[in-house]
C-alpha atoms as a PDB file:
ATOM      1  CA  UNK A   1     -90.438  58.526 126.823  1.00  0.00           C
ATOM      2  CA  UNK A   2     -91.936  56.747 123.605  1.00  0.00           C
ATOM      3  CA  UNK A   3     -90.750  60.469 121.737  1.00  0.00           C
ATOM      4  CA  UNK A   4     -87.268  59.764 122.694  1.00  0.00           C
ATOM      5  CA  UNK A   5     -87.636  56.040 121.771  1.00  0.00           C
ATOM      6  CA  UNK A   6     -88.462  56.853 118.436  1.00  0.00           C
ATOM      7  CA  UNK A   7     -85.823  59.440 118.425  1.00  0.00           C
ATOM      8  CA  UNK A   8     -83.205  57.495 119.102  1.00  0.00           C
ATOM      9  CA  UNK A   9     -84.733  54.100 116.298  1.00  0.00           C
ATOM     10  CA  UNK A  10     -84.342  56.881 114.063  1.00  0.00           C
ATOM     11  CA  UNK A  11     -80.829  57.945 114.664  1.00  0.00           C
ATOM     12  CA  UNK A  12     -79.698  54.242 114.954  1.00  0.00           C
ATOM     13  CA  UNK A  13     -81.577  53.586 111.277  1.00  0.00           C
ATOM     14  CA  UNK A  14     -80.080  56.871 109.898  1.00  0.00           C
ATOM     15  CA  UNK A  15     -76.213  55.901 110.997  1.00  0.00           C
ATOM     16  CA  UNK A  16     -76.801  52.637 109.778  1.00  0.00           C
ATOM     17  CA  UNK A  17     -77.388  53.618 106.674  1.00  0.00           C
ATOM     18  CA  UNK A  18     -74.110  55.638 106.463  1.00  0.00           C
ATOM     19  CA  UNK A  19     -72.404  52.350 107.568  1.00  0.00           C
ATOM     20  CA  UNK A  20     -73.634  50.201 105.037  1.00  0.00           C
ATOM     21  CA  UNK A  21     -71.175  49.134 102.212  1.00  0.00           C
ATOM     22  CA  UNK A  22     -72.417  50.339  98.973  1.00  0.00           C
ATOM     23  CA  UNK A  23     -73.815  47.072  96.977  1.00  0.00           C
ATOM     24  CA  UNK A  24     -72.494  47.043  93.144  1.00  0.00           C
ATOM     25  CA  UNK A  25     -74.039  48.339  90.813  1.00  0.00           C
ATOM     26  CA  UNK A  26     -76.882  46.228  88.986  1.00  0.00           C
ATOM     27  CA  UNK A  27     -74.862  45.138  85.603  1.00  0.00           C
ATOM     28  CA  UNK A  28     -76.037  42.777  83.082  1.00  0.00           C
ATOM     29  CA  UNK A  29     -74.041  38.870  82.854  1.00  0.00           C
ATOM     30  CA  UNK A  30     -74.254  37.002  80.005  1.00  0.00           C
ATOM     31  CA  UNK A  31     -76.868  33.558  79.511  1.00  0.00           C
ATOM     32  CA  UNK A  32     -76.516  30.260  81.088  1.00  0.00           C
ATOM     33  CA  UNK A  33     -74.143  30.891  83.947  1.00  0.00           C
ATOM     34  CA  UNK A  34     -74.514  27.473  86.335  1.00  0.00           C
ATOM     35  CA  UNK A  35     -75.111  27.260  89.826  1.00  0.00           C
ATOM     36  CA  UNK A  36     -72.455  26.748  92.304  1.00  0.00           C
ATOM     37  CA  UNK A  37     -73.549  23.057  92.474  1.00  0.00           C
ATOM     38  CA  UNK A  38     -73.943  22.829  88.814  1.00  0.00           C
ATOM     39  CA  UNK A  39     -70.723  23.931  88.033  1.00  0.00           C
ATOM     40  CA  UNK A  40     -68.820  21.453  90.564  1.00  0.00           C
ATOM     41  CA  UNK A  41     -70.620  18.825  88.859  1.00  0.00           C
ATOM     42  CA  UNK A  42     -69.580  19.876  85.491  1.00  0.00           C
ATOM     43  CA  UNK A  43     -66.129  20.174  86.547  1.00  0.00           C
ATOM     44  CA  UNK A  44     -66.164  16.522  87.748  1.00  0.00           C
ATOM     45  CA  UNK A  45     -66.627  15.641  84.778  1.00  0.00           C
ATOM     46  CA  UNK A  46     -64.243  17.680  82.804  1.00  0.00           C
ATOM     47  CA  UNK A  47     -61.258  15.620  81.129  1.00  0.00           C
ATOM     48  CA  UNK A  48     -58.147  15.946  83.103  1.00  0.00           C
ATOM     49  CA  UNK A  49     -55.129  16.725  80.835  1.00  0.00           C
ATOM     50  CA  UNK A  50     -52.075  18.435  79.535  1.00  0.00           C
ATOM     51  CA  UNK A  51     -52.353  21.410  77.301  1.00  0.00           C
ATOM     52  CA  UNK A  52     -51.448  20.908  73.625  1.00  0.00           C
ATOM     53  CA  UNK A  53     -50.351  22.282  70.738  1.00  0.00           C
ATOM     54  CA  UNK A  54     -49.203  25.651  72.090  1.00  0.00           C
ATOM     55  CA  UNK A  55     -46.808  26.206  69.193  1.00  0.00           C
ATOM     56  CA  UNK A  56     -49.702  25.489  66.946  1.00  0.00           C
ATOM     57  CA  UNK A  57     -51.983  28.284  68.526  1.00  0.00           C
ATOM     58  CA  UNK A  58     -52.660  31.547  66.346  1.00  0.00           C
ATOM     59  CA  UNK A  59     -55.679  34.303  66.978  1.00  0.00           C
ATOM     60  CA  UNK A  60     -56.481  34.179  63.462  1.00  0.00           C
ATOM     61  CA  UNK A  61     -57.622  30.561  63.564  1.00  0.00           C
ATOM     62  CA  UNK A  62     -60.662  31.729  65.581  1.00  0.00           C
ATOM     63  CA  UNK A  63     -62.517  34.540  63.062  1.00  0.00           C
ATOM     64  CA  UNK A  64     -64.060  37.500  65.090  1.00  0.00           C
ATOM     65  CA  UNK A  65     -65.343  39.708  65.683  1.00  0.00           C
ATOM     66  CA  UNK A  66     -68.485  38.759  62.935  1.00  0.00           C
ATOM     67  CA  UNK A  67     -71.564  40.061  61.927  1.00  0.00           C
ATOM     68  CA  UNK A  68     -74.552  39.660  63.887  1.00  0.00           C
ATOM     69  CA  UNK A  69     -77.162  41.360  62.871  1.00  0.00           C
ATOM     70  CA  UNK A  70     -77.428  44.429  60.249  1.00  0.00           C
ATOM     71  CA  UNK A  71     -74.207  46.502  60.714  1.00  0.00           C
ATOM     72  CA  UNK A  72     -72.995  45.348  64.549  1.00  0.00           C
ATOM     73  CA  UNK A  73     -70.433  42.895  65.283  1.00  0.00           C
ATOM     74  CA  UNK A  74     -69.887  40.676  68.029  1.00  0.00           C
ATOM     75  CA  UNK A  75     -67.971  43.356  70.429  1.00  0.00           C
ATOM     76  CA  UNK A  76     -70.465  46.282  69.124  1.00  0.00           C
ATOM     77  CA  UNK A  77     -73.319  43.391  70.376  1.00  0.00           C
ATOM     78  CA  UNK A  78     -71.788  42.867  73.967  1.00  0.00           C
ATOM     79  CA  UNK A  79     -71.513  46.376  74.833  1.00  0.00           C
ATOM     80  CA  UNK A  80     -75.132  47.178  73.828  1.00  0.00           C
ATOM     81  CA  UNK A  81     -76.435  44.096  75.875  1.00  0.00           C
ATOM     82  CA  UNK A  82     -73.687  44.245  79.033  1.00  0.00           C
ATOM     83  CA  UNK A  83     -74.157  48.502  79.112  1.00  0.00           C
ATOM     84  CA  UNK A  84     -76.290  51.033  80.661  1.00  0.00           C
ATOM     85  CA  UNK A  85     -78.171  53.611  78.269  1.00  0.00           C
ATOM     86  CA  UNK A  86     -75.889  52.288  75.565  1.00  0.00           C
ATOM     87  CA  UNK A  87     -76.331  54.720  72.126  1.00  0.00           C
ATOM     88  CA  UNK A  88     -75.140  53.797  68.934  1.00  0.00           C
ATOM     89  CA  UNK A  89     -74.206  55.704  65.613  1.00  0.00           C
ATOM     90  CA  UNK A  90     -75.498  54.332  62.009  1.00  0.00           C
ATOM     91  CA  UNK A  91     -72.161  52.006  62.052  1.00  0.00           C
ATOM     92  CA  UNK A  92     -73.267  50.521  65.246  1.00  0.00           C
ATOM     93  CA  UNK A  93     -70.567  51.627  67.205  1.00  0.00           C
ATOM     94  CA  UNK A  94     -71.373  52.764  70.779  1.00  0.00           C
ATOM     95  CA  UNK A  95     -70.822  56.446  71.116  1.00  0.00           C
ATOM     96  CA  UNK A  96     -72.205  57.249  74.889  1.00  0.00           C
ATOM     97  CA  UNK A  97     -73.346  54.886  77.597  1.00  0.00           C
ATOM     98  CA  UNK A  98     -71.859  53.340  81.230  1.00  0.00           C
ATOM     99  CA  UNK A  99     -70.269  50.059  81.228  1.00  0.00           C
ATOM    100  CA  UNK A 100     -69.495  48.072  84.922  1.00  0.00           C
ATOM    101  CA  UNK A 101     -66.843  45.862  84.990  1.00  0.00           C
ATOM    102  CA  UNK A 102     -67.269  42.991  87.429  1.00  0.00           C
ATOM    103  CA  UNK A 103     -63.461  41.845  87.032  1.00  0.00           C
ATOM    104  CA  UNK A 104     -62.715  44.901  89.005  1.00  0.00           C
ATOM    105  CA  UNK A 105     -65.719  47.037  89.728  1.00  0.00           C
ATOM    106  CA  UNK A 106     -64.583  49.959  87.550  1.00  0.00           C
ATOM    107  CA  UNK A 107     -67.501  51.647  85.929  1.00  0.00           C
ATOM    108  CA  UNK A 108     -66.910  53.371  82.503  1.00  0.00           C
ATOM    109  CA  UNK A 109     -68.469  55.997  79.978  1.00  0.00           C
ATOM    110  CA  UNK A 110     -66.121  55.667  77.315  1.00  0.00           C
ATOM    111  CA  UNK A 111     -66.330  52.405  74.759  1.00  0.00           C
ATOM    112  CA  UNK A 112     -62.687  52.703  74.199  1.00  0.00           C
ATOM    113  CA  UNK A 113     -62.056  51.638  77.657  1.00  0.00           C
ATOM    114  CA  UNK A 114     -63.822  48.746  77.467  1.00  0.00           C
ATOM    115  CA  UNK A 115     -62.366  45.284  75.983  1.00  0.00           C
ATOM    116  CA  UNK A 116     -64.736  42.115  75.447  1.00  0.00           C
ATOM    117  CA  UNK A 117     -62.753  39.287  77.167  1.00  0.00           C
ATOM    118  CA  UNK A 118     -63.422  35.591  76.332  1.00  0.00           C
ATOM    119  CA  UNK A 119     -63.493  34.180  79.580  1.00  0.00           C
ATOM    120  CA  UNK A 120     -61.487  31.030  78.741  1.00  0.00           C
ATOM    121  CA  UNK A 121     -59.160  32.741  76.395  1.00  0.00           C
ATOM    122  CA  UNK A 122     -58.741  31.796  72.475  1.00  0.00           C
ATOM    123  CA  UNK A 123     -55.340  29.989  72.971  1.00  0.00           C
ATOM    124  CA  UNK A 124     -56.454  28.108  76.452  1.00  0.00           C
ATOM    125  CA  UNK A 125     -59.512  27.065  74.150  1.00  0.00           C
ATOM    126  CA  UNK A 126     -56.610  25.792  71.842  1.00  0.00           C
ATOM    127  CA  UNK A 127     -54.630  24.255  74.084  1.00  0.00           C
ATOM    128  CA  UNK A 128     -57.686  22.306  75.316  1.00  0.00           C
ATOM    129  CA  UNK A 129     -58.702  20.439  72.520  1.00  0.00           C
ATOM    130  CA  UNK A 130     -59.848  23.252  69.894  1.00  0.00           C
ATOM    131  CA  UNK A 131     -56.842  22.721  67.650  1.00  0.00           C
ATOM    132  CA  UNK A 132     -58.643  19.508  66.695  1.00  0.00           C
ATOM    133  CA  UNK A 133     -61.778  21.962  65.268  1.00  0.00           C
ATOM    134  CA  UNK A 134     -63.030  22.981  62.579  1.00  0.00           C
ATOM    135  CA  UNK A 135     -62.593  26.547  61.248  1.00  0.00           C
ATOM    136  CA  UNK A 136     -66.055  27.392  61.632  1.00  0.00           C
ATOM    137  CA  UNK A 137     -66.549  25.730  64.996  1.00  0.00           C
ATOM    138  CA  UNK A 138     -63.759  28.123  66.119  1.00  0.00           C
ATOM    139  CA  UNK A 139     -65.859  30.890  64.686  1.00  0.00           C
ATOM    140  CA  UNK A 140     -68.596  29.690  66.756  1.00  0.00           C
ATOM    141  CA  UNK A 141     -66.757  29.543  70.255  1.00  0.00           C
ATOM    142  CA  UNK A 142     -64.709  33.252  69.362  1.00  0.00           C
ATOM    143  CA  UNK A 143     -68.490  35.160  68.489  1.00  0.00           C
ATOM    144  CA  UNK A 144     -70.503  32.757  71.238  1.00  0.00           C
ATOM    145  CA  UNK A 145     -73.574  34.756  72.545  1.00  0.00           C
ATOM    146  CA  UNK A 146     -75.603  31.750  73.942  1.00  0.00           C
ATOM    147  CA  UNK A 147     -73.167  31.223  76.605  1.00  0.00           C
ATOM    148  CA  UNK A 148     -70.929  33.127  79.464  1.00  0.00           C
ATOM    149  CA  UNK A 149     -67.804  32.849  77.369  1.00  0.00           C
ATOM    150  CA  UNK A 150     -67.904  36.682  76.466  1.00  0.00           C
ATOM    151  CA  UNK A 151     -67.343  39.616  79.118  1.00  0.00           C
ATOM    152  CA  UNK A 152     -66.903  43.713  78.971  1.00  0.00           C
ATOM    153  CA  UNK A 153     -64.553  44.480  81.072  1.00  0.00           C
ATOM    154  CA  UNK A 154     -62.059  46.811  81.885  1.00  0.00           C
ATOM    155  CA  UNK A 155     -59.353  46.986  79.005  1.00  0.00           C
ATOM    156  CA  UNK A 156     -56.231  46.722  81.280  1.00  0.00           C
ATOM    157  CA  UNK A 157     -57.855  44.192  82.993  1.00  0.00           C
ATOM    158  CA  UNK A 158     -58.114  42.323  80.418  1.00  0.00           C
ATOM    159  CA  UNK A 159     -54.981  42.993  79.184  1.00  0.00           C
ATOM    160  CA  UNK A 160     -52.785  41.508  82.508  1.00  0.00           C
ATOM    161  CA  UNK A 161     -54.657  38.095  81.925  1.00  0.00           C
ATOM    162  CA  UNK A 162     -54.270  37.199  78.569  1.00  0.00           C
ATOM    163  CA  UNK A 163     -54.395  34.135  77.823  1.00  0.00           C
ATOM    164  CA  UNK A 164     -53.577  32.843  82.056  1.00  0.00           C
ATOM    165  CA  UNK A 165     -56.685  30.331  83.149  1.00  0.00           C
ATOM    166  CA  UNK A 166     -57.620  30.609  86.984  1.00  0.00           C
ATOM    167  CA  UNK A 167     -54.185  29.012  88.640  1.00  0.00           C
ATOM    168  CA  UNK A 168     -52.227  31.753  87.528  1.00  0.00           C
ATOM    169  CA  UNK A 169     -55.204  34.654  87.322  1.00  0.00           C
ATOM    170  CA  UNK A 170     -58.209  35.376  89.097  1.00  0.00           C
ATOM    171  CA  UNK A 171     -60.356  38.788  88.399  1.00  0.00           C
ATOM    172  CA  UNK A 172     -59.313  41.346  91.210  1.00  0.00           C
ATOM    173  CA  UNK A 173     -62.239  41.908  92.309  1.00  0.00           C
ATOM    174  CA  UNK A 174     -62.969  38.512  94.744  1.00  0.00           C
ATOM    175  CA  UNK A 175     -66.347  38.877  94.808  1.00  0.00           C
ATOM    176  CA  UNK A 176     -66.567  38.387  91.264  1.00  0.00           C
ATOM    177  CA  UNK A 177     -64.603  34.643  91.761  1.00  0.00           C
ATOM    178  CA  UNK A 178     -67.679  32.523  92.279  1.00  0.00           C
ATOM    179  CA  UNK A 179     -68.871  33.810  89.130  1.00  0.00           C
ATOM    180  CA  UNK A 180     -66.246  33.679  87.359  1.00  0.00           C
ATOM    181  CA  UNK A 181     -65.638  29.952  87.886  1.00  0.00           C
ATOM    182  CA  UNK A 182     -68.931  28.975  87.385  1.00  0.00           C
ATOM    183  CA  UNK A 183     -68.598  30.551  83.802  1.00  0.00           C
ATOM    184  CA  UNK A 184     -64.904  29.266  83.004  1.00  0.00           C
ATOM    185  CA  UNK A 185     -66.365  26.016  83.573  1.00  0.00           C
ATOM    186  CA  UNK A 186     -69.945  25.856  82.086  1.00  0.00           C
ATOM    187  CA  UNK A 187     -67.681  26.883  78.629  1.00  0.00           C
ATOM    188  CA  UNK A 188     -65.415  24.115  79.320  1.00  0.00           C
ATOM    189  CA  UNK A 189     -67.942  21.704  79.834  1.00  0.00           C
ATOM    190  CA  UNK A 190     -70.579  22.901  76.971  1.00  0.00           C
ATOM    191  CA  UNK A 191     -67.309  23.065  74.261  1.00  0.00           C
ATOM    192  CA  UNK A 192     -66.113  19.249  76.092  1.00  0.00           C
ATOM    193  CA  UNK A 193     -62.637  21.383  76.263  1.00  0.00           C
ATOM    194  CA  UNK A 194     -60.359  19.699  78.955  1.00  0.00           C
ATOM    195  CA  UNK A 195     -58.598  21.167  82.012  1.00  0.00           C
ATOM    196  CA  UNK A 196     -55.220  20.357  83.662  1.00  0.00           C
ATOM    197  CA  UNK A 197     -54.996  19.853  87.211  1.00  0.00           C
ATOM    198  CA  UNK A 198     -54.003  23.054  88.703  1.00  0.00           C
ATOM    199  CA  UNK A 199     -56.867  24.313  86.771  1.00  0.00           C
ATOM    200  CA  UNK A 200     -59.148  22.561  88.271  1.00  0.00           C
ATOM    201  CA  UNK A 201     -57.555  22.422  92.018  1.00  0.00           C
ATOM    202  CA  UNK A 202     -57.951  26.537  91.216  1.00  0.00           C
ATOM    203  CA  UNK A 203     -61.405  26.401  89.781  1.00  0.00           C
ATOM    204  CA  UNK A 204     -62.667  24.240  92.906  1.00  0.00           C
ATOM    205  CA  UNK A 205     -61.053  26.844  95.640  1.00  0.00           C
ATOM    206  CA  UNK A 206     -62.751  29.573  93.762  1.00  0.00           C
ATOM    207  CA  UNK A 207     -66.343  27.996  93.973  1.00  0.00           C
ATOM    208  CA  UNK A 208     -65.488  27.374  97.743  1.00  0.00           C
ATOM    209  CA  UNK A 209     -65.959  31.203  97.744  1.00  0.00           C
ATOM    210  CA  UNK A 210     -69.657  30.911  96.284  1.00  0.00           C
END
């Protein structure tokens, strides 16, 4: 009797372990992503407002990618800290590694597959209250490494949202939302860029996920 008891824990373990929803895979984020609770806070406080200056807005007001230390960029810097096994030729471009995306859960091998989004895009940032910058603080915000405003992600990905903020584009992956809007916002709030209100009516749905 206790055989077949043990038998049969052992089948139950062994099926549920076929049944079990593979987790994703481990991937790095970048620094200083808030809480859940942190972020609605920081969103309360965000200025409500129309975007600005949209006929103003060009890419090359916001200088990147730059030099960050000896011959890698910005983008060649992301990909070494967001990938897997990551090598590198003398120019500091990547030349093998694995790269996850959490917009969509695609995992790559190739570098060339792989953009570097700025979660709240260059010409939201504009629209927001960076047109009133200076050049080199709009270096700062394009090449910012302290904070979760940079991403590797899938290319295409990255591609369909442009320059959309969350009430017209969310990352396809839903999991990933929570996350998401806790970064979109801690940039907002660290840069004191504003938000409009379907922005924010989008941002707080998505941290109702979290």
């Amino acid at each position: 009797m206790r055989r077949a008891v043990i038998v049969l824990l052992a089948t139950v373990f062994a099926v549920g372990l076929v049944t079990v929803p593979a987790a994703a895979p481990a991937y790095a984020t970048p620094p200083n992503i808030p809480s859940a609770s942190t972020a609605a806070a920081r969103l309360a406080e965000l200025r409500v407002a129309t975007e600005s200056h949209h006929d103003s807005y060009d890419r090359d007001l916001f200088p990147h990618w730059i030099t960050i230390s000896g011959s890698c960029n910005t983008r060649e810097t992301v990909l070494k800290r967001d990938g897997t096994s990551v090598v590198t030729d003398s120019a500091c471009a990547a030349v093998s590694g694995r790269w996850f995306s959490p917009y969509d859960g695609a995992t790559w091998t190739a570098a060339s597959d792989v953009d570097i989004d700025h979660v709240v895009p260059l010409a939201e940032a504009w629209q927001s209250g960076a047109w009133a910058w200076s050049t080199a603080r709009r270096e700062d915000y394009a090449n910012d490494l302290g904070g979760p405003e940079l991403w590797a992600v899938t290319d295409n990905v990255n591609q369909s949202k442009g320059d959309q903020d969350p009430a017209t584009w969310q990352p396809p992956r839903t999991a990933f939302r929570c996350t998401y809007a806790r970064a979109w916002i801690q940039v907002k709030w660290f840069y004191s860029l504003s938000v409009n209100s379907t922005e924010k009516s989008a941002l707080n749905s998505m941290l109702g996920t979290c």
